[in-house]
N, C-alpha and C. Protein backbone atom coordinates (compact mmCIF):
# COMPACT_ATOMS: atom_id res chain seq x y z
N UNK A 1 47.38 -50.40 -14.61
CA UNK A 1 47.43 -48.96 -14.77
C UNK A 1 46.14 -48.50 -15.45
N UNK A 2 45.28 -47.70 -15.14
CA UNK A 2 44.14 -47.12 -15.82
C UNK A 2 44.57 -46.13 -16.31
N UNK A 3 45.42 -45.73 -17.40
CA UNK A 3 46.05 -45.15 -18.13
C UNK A 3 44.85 -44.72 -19.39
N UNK A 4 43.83 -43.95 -19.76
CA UNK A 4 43.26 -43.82 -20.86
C UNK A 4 43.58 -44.21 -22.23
N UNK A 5 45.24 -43.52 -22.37
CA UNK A 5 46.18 -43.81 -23.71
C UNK A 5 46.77 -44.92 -23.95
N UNK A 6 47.09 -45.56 -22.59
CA UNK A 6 47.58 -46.93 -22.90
C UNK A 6 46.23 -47.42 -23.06
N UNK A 7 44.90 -47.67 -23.03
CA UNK A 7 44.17 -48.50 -23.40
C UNK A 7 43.47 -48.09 -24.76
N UNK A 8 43.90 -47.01 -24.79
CA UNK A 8 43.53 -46.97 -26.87
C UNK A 8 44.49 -47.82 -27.53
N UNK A 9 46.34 -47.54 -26.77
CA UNK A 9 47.27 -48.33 -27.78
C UNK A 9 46.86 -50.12 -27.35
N UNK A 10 46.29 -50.31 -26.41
CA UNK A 10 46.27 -51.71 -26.30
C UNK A 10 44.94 -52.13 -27.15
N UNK A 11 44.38 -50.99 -27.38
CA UNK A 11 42.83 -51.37 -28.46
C UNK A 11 41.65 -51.59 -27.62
N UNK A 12 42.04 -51.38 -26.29
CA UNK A 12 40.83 -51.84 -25.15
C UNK A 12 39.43 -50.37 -25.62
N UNK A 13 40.39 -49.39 -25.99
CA UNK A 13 39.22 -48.57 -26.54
C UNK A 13 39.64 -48.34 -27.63
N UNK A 14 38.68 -47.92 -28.64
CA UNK A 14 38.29 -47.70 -30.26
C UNK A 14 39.10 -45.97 -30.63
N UNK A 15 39.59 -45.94 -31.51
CA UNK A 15 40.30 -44.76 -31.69
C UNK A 15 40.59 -44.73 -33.22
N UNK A 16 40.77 -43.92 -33.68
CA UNK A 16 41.07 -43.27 -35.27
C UNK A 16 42.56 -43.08 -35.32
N UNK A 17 43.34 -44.92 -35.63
CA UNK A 17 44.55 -44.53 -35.56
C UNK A 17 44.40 -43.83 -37.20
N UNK A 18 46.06 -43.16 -37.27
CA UNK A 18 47.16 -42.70 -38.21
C UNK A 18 47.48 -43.61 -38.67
N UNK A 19 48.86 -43.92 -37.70
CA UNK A 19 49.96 -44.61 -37.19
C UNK A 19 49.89 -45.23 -36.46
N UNK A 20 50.85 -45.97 -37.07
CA UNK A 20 51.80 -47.05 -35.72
C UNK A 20 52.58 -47.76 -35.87
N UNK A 21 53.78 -48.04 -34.88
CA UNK A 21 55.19 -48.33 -35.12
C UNK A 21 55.38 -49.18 -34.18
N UNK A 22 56.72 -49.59 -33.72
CA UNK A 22 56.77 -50.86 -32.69
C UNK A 22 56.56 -49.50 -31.17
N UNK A 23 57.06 -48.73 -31.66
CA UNK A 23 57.51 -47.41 -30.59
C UNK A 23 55.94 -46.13 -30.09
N UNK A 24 55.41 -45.72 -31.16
CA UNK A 24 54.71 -44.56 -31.49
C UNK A 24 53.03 -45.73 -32.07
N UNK A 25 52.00 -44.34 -31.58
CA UNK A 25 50.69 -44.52 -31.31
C UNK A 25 50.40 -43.19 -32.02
N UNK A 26 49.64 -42.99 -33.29
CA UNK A 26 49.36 -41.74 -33.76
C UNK A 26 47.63 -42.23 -33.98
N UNK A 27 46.64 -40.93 -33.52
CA UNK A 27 45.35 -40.95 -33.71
C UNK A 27 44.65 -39.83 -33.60
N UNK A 28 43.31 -39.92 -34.53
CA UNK A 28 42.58 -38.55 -34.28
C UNK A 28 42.12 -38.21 -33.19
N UNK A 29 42.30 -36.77 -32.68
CA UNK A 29 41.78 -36.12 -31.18
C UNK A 29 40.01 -36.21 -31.41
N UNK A 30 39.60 -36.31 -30.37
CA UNK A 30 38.13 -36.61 -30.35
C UNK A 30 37.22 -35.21 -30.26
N UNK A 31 38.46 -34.34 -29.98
CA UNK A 31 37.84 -33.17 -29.58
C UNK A 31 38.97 -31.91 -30.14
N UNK A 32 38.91 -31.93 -31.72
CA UNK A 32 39.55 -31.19 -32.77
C UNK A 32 39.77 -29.89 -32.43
N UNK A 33 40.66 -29.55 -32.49
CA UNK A 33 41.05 -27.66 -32.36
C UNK A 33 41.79 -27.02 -33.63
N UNK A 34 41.57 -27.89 -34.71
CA UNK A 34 42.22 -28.13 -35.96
C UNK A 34 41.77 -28.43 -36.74
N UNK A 35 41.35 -28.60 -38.31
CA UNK A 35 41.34 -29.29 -39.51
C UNK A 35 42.01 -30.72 -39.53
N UNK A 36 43.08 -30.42 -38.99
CA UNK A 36 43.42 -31.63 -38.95
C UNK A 36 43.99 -31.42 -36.90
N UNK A 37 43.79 -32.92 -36.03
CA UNK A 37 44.27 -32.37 -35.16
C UNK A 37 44.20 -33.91 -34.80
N UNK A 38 45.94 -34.17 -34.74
CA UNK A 38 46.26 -35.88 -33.89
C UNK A 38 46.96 -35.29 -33.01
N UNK A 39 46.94 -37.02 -31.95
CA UNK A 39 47.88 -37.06 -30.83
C UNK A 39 49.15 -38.13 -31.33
N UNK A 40 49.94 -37.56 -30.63
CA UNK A 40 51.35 -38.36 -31.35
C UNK A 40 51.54 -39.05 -29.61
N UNK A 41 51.71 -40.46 -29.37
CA UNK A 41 51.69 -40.87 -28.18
C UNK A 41 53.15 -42.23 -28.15
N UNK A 42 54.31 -42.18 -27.24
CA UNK A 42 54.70 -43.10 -27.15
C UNK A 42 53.66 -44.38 -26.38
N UNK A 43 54.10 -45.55 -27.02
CA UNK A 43 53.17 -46.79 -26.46
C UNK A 43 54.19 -47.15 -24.94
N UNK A 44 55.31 -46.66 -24.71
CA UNK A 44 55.79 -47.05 -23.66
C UNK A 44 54.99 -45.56 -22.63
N UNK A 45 54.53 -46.18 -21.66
CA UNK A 45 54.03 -45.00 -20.46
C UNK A 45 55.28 -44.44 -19.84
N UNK A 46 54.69 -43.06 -20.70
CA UNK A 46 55.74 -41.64 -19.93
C UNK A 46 54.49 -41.04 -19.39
N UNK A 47 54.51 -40.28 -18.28
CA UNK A 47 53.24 -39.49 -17.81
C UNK A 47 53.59 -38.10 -18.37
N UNK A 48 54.62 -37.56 -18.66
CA UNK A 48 55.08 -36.03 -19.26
C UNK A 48 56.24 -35.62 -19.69
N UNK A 49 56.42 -34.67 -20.05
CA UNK A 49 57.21 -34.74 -20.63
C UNK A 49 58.39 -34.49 -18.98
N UNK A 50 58.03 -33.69 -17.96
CA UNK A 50 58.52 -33.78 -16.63
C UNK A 50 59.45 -35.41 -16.80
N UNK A 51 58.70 -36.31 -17.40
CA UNK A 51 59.59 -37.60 -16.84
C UNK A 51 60.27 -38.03 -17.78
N UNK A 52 60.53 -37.29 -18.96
CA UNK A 52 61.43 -38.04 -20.03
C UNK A 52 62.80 -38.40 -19.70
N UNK A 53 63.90 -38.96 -19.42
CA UNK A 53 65.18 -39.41 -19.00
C UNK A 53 65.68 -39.91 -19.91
N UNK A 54 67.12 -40.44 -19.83
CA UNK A 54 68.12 -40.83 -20.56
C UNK A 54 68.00 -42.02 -21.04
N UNK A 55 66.82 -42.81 -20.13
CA UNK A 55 65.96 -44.53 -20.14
C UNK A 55 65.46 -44.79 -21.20
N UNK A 56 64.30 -43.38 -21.50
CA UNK A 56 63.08 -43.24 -22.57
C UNK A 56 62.83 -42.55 -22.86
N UNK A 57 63.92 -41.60 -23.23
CA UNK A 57 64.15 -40.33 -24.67
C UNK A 57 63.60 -41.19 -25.74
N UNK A 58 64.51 -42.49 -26.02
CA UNK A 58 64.12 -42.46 -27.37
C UNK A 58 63.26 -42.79 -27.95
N UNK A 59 61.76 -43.10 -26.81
CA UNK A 59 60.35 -43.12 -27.28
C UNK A 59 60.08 -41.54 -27.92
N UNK A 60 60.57 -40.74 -27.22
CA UNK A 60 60.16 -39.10 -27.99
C UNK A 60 61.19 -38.78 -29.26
N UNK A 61 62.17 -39.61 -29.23
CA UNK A 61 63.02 -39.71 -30.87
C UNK A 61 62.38 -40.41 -31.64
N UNK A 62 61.51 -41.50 -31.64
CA UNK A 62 60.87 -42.07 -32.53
C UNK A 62 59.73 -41.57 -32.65
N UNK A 63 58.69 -40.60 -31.55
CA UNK A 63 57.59 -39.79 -31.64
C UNK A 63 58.08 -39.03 -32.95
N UNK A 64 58.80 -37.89 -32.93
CA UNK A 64 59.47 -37.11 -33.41
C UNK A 64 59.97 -37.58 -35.01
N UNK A 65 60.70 -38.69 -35.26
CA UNK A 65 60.94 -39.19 -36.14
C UNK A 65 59.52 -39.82 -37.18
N UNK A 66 58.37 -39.79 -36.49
CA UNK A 66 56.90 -40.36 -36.93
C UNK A 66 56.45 -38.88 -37.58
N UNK A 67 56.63 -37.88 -36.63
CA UNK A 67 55.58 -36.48 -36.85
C UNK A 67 55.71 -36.51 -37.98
N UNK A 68 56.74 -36.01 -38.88
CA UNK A 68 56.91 -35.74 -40.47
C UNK A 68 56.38 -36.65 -41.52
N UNK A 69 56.33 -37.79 -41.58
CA UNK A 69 56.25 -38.77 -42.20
C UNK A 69 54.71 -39.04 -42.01
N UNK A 70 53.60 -38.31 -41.04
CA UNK A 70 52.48 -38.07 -40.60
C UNK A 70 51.85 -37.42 -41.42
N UNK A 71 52.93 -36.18 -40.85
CA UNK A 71 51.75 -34.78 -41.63
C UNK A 71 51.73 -34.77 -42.97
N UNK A 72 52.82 -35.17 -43.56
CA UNK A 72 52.95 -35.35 -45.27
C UNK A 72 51.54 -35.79 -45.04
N UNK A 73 51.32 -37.19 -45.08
CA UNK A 73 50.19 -38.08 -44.79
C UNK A 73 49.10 -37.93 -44.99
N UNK A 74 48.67 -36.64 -44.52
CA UNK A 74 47.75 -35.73 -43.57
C UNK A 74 47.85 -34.69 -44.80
N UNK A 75 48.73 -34.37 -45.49
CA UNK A 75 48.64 -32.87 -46.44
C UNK A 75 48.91 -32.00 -46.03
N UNK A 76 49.80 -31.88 -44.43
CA UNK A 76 50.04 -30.76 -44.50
C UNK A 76 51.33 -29.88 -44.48
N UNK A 77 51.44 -29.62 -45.83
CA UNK A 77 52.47 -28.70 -47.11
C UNK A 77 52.68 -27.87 -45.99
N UNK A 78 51.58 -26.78 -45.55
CA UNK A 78 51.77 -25.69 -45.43
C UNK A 78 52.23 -25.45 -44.21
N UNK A 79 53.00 -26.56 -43.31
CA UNK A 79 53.02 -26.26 -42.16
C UNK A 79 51.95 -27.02 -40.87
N UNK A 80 52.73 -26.82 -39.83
CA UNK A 80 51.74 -27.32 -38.76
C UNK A 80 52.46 -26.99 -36.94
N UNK A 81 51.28 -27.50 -36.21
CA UNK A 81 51.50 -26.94 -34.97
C UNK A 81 52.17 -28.62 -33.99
N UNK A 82 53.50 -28.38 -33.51
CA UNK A 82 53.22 -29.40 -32.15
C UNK A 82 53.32 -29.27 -30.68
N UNK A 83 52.62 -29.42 -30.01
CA UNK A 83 52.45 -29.15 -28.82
C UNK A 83 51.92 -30.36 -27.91
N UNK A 84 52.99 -29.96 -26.48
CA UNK A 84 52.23 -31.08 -25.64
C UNK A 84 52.76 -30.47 -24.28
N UNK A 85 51.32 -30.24 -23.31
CA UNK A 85 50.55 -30.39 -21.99
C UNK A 85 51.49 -30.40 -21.33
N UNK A 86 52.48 -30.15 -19.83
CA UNK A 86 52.79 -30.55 -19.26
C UNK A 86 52.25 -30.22 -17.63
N UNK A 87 51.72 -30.78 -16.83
CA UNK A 87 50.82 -30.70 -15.76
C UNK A 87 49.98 -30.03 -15.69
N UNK A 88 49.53 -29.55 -14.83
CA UNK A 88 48.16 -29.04 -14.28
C UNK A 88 47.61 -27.77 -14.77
N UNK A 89 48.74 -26.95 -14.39
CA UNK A 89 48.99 -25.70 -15.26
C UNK A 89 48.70 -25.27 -16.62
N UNK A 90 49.68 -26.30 -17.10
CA UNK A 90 49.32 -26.14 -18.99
C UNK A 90 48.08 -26.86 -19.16
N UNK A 91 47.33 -27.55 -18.27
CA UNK A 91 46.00 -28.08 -18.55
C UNK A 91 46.22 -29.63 -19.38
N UNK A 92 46.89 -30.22 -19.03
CA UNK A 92 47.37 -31.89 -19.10
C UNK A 92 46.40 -32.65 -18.50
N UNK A 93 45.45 -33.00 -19.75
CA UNK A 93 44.46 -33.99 -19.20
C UNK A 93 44.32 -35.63 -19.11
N UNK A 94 45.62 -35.86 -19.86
CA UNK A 94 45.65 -37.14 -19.73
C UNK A 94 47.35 -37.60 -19.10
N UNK A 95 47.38 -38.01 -17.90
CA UNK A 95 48.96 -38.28 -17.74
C UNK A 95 49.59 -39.26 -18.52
N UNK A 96 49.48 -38.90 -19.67
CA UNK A 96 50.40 -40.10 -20.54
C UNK A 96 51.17 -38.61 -21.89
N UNK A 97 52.69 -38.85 -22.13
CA UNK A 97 53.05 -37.52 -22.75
C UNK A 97 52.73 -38.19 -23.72
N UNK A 98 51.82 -36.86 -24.51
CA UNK A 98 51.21 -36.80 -26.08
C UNK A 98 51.80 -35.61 -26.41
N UNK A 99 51.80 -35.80 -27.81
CA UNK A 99 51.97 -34.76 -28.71
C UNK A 99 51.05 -34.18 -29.74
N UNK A 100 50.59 -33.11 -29.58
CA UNK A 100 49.38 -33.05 -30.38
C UNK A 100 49.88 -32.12 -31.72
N UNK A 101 49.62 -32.46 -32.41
CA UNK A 101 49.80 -32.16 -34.10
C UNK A 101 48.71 -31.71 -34.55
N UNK A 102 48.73 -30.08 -35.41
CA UNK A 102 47.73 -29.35 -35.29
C UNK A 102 47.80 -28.42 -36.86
N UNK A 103 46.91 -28.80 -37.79
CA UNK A 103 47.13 -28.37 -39.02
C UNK A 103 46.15 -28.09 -39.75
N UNK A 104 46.17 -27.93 -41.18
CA UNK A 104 45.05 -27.86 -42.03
C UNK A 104 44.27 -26.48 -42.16
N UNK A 105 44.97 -25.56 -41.71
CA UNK A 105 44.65 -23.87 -41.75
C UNK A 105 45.71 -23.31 -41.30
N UNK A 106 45.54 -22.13 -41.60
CA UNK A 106 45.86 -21.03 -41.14
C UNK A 106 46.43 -20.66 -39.26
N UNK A 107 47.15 -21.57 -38.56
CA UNK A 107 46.77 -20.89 -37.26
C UNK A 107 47.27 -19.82 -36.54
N UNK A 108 46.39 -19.50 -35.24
CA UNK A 108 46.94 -18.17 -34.74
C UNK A 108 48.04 -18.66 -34.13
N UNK A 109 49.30 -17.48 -34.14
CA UNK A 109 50.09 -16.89 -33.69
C UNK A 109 50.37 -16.95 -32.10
N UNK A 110 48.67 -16.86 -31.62
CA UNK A 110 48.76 -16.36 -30.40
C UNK A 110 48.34 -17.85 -29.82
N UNK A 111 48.98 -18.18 -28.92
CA UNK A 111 49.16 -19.61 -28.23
C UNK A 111 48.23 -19.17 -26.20
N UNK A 112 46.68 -19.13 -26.57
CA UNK A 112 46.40 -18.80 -24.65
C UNK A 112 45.23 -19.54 -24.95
């Protein structure tokens, strides 16, 4: 699979982990929209959130169960953003479902 994300979690490429769990892949985005700005990634390949099922929900329960225990991490008290891509549309550039975690200011309101 030439998966981009699976070859950061396999270490084939260099990345600024967080985290990491037997389940969850947390690392800095290369291309920040944030103060602070990670991707929260199951290590099992989901391409979106389109394909999450009853199989491998609970890679996004243990995503989910990571976020908090992150952002503390990270400092951020005041709140934070999560969001994740789903196809072409929302502008999903990598087919592997990430979660991007978005903090460390103030952000807008307005989500375009």
């Amino acid at each position: 699979m030439d998966c981009l994300f699976c070859k950061i979690i396999a270490g084939e490429i260099p990345s600024s982990k967080v985290y990491e769990n037997d389940r969850v892949f947390v690392f800095r985005d290369i291309n920040p929209q944030a103060p602070v700005h990670m991707l929260a990634v199951p290590k099992e390949h989901i391409g979106s959130a389109d394909e999450v099922t009853a199989e491998n929900s609970a890679a996004v329960a243990a995503i989910f169960e990571a976020i908090p225990k992150v952002a503390a991490a990270e400092g951020l008290t005041g709140g934070y953003r999560i969001v994740s891509n789903c196809g072409p549309d929302a502008c999903q550039s990598v087919k592997h479902l990430h979660f991007h975690i978005l903090g460390g200011k103030q952000l807008s309101e307005k989500m375009d």
